[in-house]
Protein backbone atom coordinates (compact mmCIF):
# COMPACT_ATOMS: atom_id res chain seq x y z
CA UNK A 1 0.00 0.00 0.00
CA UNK A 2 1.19 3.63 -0.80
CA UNK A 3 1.43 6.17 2.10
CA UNK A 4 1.72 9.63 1.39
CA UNK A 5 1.80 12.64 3.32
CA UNK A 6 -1.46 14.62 4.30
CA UNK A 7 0.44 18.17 3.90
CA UNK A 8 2.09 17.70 0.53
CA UNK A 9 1.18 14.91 -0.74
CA UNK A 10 4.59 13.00 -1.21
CA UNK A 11 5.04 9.12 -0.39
CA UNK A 12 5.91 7.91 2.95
CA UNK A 13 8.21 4.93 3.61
CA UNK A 14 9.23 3.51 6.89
CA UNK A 15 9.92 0.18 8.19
CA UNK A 16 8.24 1.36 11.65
CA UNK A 17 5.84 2.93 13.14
CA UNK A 18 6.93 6.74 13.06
CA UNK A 19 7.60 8.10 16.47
CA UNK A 20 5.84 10.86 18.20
CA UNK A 21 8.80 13.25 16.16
CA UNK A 22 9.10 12.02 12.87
CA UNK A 23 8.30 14.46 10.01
CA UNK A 24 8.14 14.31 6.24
CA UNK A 25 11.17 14.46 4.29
CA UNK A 26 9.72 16.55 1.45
CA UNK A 27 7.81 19.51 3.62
CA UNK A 28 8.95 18.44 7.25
CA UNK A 29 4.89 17.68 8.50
CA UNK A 30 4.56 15.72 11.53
CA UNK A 31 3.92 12.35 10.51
CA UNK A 32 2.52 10.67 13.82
CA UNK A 33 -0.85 13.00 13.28
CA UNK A 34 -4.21 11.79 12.57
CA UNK A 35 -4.50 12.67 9.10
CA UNK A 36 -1.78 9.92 8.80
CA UNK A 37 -3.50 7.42 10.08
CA UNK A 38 -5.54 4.20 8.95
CA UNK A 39 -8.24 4.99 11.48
CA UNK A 40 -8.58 8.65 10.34
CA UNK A 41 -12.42 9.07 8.77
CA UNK A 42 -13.52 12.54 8.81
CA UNK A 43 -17.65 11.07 8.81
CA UNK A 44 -16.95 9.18 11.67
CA UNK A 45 -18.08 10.15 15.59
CA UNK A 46 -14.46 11.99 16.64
CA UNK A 47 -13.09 11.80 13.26
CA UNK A 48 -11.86 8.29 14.06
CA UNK A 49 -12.93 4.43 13.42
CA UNK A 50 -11.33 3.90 17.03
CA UNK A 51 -13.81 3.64 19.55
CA UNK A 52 -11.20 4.12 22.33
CA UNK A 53 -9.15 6.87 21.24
CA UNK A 54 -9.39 10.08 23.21
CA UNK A 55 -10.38 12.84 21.58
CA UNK A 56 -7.49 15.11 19.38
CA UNK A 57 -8.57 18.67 19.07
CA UNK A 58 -5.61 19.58 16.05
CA UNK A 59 -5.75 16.35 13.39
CA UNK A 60 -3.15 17.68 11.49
CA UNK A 61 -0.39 17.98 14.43
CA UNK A 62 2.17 15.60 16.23
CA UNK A 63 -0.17 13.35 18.56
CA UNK A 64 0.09 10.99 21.63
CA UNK A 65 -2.39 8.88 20.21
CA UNK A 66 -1.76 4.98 21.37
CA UNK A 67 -4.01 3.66 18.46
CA UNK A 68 -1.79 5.05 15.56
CA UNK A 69 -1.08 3.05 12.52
CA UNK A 70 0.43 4.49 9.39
CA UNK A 71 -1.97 4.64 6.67
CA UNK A 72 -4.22 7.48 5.78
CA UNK A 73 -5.17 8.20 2.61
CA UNK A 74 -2.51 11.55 3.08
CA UNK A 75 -3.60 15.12 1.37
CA UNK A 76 -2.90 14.22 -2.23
CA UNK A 77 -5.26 11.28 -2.82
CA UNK A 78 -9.40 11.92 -2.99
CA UNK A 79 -11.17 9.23 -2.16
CA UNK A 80 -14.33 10.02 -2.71
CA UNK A 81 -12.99 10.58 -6.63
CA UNK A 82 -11.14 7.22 -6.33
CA UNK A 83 -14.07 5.57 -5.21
CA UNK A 84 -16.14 6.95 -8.18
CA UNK A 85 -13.78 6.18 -10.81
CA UNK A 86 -13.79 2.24 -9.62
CA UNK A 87 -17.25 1.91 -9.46
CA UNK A 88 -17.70 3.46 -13.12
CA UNK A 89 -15.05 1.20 -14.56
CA UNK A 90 -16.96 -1.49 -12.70
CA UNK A 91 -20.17 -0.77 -13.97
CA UNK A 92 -18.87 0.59 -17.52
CA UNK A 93 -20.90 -0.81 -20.40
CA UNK A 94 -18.87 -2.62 -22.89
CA UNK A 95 -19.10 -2.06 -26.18
C-alpha cells in the first residue's frame, strides 16, 4: 500500500511505526498525526474508526495517540474521486 503525506502529498516509507517526532522528508509535516492514520475518517463520531481513542482537538499535528497506525489516505489522494472512478469502470458498459 502507498502512504503519502497529508500536507504535501509526497510518499511515505518507513519500516516502523513513526515516532511521536518524525516528520516528512519533502515539507517536514509531523507524521505521527491523525491525518496519517488508517483509522482517520472525517464522517466518523471523533473523526476516528477507534472507539477508544481520546479525543485530538488539532488532526493535522504531532499526537500521543496509542491507536496510531500508518496509513491514511494523506492530502494528495481523494477518495471520494477514487471511489467513483472504480465503481464506473466497474459498472462501464462494454461495447
Amino acid at each position: 500500500m502507498q502512504i503519502y503525506c497529508f500536507q504535501c502529498s509526497a510518499q511515505l516509507t518507513f519500516g516502523h511505526t513513526p515516532g511521536r517526532r518524525e516528520e516528512c522528508s519533502n515539507c517536514g509535516a509531523d507524521v505521527h498525526v491523525c491525518r496519517n492514520c488508517k483509522n482517520y475518517d472525517k464522517n466518523a463520531y471523533n473523526e476516528c474508526r477507534e472507539p477508544q481513542a481520546e479525543v485530538v482537538k488539532e488532526r493535522d499535528r504531532a499526537n500521543f495517540c496509542d491507536f496510531f497506525e500508518l496509513g491514511g489516505i494523506g492530502g494528495g489522494v481523494d477518495k471520494q474521486k477514487d471511489l467513483r472512478a472504480m465503481a464506473e469502470a466497474l459498472f462501464k458498459k462494454k461495447s
